[in-house]
Protein backbone atom coordinates (compact mmCIF):
# COMPACT_ATOMS: atom_id res chain seq x y z
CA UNK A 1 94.46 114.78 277.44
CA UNK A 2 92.80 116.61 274.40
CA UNK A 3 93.95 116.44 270.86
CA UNK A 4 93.54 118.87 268.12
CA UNK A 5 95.58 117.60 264.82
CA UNK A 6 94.66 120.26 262.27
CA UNK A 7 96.00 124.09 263.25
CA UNK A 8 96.25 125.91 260.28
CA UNK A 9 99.31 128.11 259.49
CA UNK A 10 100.42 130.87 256.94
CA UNK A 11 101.82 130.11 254.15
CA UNK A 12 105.23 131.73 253.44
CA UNK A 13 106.03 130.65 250.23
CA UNK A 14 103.53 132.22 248.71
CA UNK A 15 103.12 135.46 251.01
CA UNK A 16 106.12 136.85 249.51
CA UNK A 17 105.98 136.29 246.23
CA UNK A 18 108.75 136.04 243.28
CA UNK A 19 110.81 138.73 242.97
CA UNK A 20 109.36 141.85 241.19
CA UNK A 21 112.80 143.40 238.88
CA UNK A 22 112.62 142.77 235.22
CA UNK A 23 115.96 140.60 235.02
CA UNK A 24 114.02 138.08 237.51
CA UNK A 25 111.02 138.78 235.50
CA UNK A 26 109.20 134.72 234.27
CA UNK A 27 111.84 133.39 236.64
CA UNK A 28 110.61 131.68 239.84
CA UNK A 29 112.52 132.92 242.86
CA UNK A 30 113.62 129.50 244.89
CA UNK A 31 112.75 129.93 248.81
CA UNK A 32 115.21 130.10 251.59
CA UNK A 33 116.15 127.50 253.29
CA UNK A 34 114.79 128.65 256.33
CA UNK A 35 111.66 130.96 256.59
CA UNK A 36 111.01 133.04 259.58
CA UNK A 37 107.62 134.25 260.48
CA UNK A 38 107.53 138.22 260.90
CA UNK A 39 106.38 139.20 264.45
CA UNK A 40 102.78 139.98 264.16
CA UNK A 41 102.36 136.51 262.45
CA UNK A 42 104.04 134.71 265.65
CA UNK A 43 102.19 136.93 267.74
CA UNK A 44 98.89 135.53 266.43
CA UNK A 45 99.71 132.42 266.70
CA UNK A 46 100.91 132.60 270.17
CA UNK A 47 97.11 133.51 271.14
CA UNK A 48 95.93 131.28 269.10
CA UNK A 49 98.13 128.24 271.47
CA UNK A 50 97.40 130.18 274.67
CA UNK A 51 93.59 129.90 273.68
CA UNK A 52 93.58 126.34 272.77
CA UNK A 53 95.36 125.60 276.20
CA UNK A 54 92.67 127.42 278.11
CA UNK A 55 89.93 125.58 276.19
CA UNK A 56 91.81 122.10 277.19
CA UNK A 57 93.90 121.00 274.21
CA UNK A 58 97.29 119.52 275.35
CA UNK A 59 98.75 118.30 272.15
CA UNK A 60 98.62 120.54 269.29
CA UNK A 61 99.41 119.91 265.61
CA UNK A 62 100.40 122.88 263.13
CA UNK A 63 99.34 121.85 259.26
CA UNK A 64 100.91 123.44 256.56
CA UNK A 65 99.08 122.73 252.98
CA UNK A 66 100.51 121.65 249.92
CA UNK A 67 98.90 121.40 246.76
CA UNK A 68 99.28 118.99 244.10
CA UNK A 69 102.70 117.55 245.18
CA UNK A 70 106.02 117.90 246.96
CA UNK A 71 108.55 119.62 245.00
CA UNK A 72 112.33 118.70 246.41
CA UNK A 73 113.66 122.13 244.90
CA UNK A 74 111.26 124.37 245.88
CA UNK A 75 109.70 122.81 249.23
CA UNK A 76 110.01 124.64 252.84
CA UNK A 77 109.16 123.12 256.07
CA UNK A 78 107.14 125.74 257.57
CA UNK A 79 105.97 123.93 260.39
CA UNK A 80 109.48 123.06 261.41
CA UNK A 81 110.51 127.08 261.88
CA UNK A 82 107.25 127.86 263.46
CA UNK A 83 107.09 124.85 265.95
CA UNK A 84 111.41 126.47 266.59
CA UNK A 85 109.93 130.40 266.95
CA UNK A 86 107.23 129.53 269.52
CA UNK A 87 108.12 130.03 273.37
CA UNK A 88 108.24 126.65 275.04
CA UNK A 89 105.35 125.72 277.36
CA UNK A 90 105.31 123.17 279.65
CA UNK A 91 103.14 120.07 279.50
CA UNK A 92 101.92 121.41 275.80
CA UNK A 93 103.48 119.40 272.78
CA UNK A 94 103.68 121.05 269.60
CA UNK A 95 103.50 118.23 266.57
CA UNK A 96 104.35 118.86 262.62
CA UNK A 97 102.24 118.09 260.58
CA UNK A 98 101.58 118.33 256.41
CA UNK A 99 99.05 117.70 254.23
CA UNK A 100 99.20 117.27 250.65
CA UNK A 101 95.90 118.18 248.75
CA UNK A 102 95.46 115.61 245.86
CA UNK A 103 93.78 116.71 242.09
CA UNK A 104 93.63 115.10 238.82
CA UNK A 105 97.65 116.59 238.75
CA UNK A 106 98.60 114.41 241.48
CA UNK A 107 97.70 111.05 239.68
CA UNK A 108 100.59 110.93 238.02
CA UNK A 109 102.39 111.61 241.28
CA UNK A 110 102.76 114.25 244.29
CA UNK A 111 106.25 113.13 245.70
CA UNK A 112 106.08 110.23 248.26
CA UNK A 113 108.78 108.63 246.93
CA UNK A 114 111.79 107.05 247.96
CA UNK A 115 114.02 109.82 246.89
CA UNK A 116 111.99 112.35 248.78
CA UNK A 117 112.55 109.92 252.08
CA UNK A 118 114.57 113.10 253.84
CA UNK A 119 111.76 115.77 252.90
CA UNK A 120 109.44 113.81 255.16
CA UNK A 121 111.57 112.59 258.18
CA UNK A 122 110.73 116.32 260.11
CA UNK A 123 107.28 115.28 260.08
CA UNK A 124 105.32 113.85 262.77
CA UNK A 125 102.33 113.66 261.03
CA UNK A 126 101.80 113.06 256.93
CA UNK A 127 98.07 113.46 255.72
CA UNK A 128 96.61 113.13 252.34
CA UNK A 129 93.26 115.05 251.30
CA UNK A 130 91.71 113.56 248.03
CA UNK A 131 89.51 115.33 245.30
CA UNK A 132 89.19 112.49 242.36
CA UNK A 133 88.34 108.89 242.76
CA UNK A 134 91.75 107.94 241.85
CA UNK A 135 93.83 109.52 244.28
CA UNK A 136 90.89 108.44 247.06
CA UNK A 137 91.71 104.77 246.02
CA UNK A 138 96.11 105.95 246.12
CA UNK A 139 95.22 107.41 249.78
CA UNK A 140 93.35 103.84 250.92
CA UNK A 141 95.46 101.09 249.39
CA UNK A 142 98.70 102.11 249.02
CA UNK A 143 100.03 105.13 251.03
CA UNK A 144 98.27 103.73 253.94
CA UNK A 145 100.77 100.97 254.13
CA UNK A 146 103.62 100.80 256.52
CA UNK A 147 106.99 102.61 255.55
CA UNK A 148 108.57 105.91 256.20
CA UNK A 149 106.07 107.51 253.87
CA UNK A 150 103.17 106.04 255.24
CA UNK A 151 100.02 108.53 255.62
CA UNK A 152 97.96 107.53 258.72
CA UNK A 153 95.67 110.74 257.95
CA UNK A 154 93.08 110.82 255.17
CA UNK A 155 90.97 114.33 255.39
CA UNK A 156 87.90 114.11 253.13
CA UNK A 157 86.59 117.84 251.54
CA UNK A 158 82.73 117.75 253.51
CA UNK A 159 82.35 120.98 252.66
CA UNK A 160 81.84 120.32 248.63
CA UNK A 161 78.46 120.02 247.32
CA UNK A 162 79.02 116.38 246.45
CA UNK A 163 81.84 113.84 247.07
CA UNK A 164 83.69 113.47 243.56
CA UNK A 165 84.01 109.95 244.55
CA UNK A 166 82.18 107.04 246.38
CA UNK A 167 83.32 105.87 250.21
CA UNK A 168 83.40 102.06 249.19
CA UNK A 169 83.49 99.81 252.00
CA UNK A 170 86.21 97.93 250.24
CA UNK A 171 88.90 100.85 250.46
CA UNK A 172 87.54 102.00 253.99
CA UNK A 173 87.59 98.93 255.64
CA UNK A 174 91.43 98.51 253.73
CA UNK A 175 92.60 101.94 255.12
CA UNK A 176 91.56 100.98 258.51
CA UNK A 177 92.74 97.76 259.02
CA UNK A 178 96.52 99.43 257.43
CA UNK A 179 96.17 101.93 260.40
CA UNK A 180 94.56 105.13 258.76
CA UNK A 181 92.50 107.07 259.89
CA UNK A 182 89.62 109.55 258.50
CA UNK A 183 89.59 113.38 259.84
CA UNK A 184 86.55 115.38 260.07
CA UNK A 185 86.86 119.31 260.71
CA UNK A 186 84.53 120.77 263.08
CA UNK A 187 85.01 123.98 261.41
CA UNK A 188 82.41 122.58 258.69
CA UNK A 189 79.46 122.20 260.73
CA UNK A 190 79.91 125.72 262.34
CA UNK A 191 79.70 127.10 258.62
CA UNK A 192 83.03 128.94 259.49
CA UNK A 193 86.45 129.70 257.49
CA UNK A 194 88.28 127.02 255.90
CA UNK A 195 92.32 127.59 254.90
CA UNK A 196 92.44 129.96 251.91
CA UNK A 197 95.30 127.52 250.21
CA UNK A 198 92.25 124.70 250.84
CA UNK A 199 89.54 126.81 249.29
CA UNK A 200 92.13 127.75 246.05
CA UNK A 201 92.75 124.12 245.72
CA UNK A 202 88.63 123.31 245.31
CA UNK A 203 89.11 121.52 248.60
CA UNK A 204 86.40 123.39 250.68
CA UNK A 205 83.79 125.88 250.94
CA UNK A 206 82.07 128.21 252.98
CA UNK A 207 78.89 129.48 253.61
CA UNK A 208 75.66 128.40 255.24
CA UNK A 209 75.50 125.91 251.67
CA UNK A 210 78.60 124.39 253.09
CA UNK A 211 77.35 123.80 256.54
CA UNK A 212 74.40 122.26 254.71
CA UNK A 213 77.23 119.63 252.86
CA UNK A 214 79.12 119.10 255.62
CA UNK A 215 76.36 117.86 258.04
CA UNK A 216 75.09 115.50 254.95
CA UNK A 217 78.53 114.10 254.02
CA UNK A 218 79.62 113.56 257.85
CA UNK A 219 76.47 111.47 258.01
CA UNK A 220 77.89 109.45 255.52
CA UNK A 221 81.36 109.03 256.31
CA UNK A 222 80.72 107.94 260.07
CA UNK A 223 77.33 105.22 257.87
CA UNK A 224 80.27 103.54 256.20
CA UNK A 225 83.28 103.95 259.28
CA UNK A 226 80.49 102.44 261.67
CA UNK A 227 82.42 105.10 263.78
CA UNK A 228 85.60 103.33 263.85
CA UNK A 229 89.11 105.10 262.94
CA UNK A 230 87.42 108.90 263.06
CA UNK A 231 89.66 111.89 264.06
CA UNK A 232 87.90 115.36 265.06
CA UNK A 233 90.34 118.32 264.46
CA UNK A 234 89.64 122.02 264.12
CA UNK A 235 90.94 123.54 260.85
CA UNK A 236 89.97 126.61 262.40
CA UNK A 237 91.15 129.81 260.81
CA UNK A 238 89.41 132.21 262.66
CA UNK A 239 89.61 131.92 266.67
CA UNK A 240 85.79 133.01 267.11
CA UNK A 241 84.88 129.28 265.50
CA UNK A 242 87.36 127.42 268.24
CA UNK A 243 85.24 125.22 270.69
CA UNK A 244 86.34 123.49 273.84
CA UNK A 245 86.63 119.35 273.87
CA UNK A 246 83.52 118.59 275.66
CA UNK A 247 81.76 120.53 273.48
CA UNK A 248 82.89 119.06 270.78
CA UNK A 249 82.05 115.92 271.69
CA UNK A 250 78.62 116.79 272.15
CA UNK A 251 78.51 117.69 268.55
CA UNK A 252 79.90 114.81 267.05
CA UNK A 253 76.98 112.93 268.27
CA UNK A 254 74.64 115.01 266.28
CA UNK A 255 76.15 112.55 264.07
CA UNK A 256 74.81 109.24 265.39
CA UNK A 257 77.62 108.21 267.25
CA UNK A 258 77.29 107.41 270.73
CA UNK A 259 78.91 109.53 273.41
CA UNK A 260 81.61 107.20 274.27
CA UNK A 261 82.80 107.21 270.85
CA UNK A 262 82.76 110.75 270.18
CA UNK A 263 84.82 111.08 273.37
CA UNK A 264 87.80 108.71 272.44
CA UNK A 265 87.76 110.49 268.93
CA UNK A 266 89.12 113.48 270.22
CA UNK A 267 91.38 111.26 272.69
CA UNK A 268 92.40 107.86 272.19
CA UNK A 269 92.21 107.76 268.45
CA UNK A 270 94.40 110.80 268.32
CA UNK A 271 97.03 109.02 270.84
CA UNK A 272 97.13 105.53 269.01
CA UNK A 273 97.36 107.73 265.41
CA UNK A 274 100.62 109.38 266.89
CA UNK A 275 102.35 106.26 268.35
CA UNK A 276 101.55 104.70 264.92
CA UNK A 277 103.02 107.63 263.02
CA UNK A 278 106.12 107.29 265.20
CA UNK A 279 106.70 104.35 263.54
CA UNK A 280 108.09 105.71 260.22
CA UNK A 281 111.30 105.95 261.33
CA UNK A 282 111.15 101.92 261.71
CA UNK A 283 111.45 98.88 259.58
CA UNK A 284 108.24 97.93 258.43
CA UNK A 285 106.52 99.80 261.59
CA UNK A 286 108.02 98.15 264.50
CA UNK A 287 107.78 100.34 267.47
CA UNK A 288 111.02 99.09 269.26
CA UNK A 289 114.41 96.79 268.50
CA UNK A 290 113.65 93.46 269.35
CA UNK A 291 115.93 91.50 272.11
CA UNK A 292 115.92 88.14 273.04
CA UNK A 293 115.57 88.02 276.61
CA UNK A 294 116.73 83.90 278.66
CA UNK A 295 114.99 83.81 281.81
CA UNK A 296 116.90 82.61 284.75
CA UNK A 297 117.44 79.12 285.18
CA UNK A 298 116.76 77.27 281.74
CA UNK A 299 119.82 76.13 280.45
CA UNK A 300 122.03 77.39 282.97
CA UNK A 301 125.66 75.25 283.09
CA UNK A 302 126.60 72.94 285.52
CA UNK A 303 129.35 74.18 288.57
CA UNK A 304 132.99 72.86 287.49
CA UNK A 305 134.91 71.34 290.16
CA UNK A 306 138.56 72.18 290.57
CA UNK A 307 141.50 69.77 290.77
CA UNK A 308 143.05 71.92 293.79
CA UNK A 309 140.07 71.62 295.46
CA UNK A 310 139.26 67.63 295.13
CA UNK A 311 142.74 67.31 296.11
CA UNK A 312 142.61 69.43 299.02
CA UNK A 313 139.05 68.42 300.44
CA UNK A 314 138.92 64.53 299.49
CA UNK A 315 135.09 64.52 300.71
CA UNK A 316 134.34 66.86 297.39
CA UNK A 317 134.14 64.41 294.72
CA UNK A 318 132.29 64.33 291.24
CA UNK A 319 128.55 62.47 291.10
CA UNK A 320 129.93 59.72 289.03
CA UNK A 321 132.73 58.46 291.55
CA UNK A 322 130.32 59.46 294.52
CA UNK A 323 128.03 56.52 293.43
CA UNK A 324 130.69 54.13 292.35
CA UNK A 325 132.13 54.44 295.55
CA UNK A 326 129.24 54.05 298.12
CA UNK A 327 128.00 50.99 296.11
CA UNK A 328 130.96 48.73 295.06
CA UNK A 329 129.06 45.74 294.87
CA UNK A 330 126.12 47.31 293.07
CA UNK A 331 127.35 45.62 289.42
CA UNK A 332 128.07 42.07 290.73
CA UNK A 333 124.63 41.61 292.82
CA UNK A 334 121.97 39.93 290.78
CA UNK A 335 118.63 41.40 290.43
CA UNK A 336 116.16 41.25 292.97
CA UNK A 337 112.78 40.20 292.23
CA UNK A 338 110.17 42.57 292.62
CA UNK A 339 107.98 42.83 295.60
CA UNK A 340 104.15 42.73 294.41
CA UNK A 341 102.15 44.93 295.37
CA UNK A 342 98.73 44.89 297.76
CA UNK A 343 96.33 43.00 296.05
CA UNK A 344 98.31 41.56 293.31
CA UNK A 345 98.17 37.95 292.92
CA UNK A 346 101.93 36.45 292.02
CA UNK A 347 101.81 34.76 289.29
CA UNK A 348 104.81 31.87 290.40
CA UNK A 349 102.73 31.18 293.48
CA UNK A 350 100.03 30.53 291.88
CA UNK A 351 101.48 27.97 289.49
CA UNK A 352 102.61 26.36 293.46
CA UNK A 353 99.47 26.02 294.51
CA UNK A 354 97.97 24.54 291.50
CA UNK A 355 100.62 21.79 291.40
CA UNK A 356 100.02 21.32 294.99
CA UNK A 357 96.54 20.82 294.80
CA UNK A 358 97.09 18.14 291.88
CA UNK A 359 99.36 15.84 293.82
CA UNK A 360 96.78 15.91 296.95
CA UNK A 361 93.71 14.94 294.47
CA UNK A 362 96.17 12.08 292.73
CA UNK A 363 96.96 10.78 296.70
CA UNK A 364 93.07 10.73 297.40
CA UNK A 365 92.31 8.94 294.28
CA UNK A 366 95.13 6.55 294.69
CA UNK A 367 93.75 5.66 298.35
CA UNK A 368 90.30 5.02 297.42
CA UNK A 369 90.70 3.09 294.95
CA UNK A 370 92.98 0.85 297.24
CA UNK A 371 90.06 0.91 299.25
């Protein structure tokens, strides 16, 4: 089973656009509360899925972008109508998924808060991608840590001529012991199309200079990961750049990672990453109720007689008269002695013989000096 975390989708709040009449004029127009993709949109799409299922993907998550932060007025859960307008296909899961791209703006804060608890719950998948050291060290530390806003994803811009921030192994190490993980796009080292709302944001690049930067900073992210906690996704835009699994795998270790791990990258990181995000909807990231389960037979209680049935079967009677009753006599005999064992020398018959063996010497004394 084949994983691919990172499907881009349209973005409909801003593909249609405030309202145009002069009385709305400065004014922004507040979306509907639920958007609908027009047809030729869902028709793209829907080759886009059938494609990834002939290439081998099974599990399939669709990202919508946000930039700077979550607004609770004004946001729309795109993913949510698409994932609802899609024909259902057997044995293919379709996941949510957003991703919040973090600027100097966002420092201050890009809404995972408490308040916005109910923005987040029709999510199956929260990711954070960083652009300033500050909100690198927010993604690591704190939003890594269990609770329903946790973000298990943390998508780095390799694309960028330089990293606006250094991958300490202080806050890596932290991020991946929490449960985070760190995405790397394929898309990068094809030197393909990134998401438009990405490049906007000063998130990516493209061109053969950003192939260049994402081969260099790849490097470097799987140097300080040692290859632990790395997802490969897509963020594919166009379907000409879309490569099967297996091939993908054989890429990634272009990277220095052995084959093995490149393999589980695209599979069992991905699975873990999903049962862990599950866990939002939990106190403190349990992953089921606890229940105290008493095997059979410890402290199980003892049979109760009944008082019909003594009387009408005399031979049933409790363990306490049972003994009284076969031995009557057992409280007025005295104490036997204790049989020694083999080998054991008693110690009253030895004091016997010793006195014994006194009075004979005394008798031979006695007759010789008579004698």
């Amino acid at each position: 089973m084949y994983y691919d975390l990172n499907v881009p989708i349209p973005d409909l709040t801003q593909s249609g656009g405030p309202s145009s009449s002069k009385k709305g004029k400065g004014k922004q127009q507040a979306p509907s509360s639920i958007p609908v993709f027009n047809a030729s949109q869902i028709a793209a799409i829907e080759t886009r899925v059938d494609l990834l299922i002939r290439l081998g993907y099974t599990v399939i998550a669709f990202n919508q972008l946000v930039h700077k932060r979550v607004d609770q007025k004004s946001h729309v859960n795109t993913a949510q109508a698409l994932v609802s307008q899609l024909k259902k296909r057997p044995g293919i899961i379709c996941l949510r998924r957003l991703s919040i791209i973090l600027d100097e703006d966002s420092e201050k804060g890009f809404g995972l808060t408490n308040a916005n608890t109910s923005l987040f719950t029709s999510y199956d998948l929260i990711g954070l991608i960083p652009l300033t050291q500050a909100t690198f060290s927010l993604a690591c530390l704190t939003h890594s840590m269990p609770s329903p806003l946790t973000a298990h994803i943390i998508s780095l811009p390799l694309t960028l001529p330089r990293l606006s921030f250094y991958l300490k192994h202080t806050l890596i190490r932290t991020a991946i012991r929490n449960g985070a993980v760190f995405e790397i796009s394929y898309v990068g080292a094809l030197g393909g199309e990134n998401d438009p709302l990405l490049l906007n944001a000063g998130g990516a690049e493209n061109g053969s200079a950003a192939k260049r930067n994402w081969w260099a900073a790849s490097k470097e992210l799987t140097r300080v990961t040692k290859g632990k906690s790395l997802l490969i996704s897509g963020g594919v835009v166009s379907e000409a750049d879309l490569r099967a699994p297996r091939d993908v795998g054989n890429l990634i270790t272009l990277l220095g990672l052995a084959q093995d791990v490149s393999h589980s990258s695209l599979t069992k990181v991905p699975k873990s990453l999903i049962l862990r995000a599950s866990t939002r909807n939990t106190y403190r990231a349990v992953f089921s109720e606890p229940r105290v389960v008493i095997p059979e037979g410890s402290g199980a209680p003892e049979p109760s007689i009944d008082a019909n049935s003594t009387l009408e079967n005399p031979d049933v009677m409790t363990p306490t008269s049972t003994s009284t009753s076969t031995n009557p006599t057992s409280s007025t005999q005295p104490p036997q002695k204790k049989r020694s064992r083999e080998g054991e020398v008693d110690p009253a018959a030895h004091t016997d013989g010793a006195a014994d063996s006194q009075k004979k010497r005394r008798k031979k004394n006695k007759g010789q000096a008579q004698g």
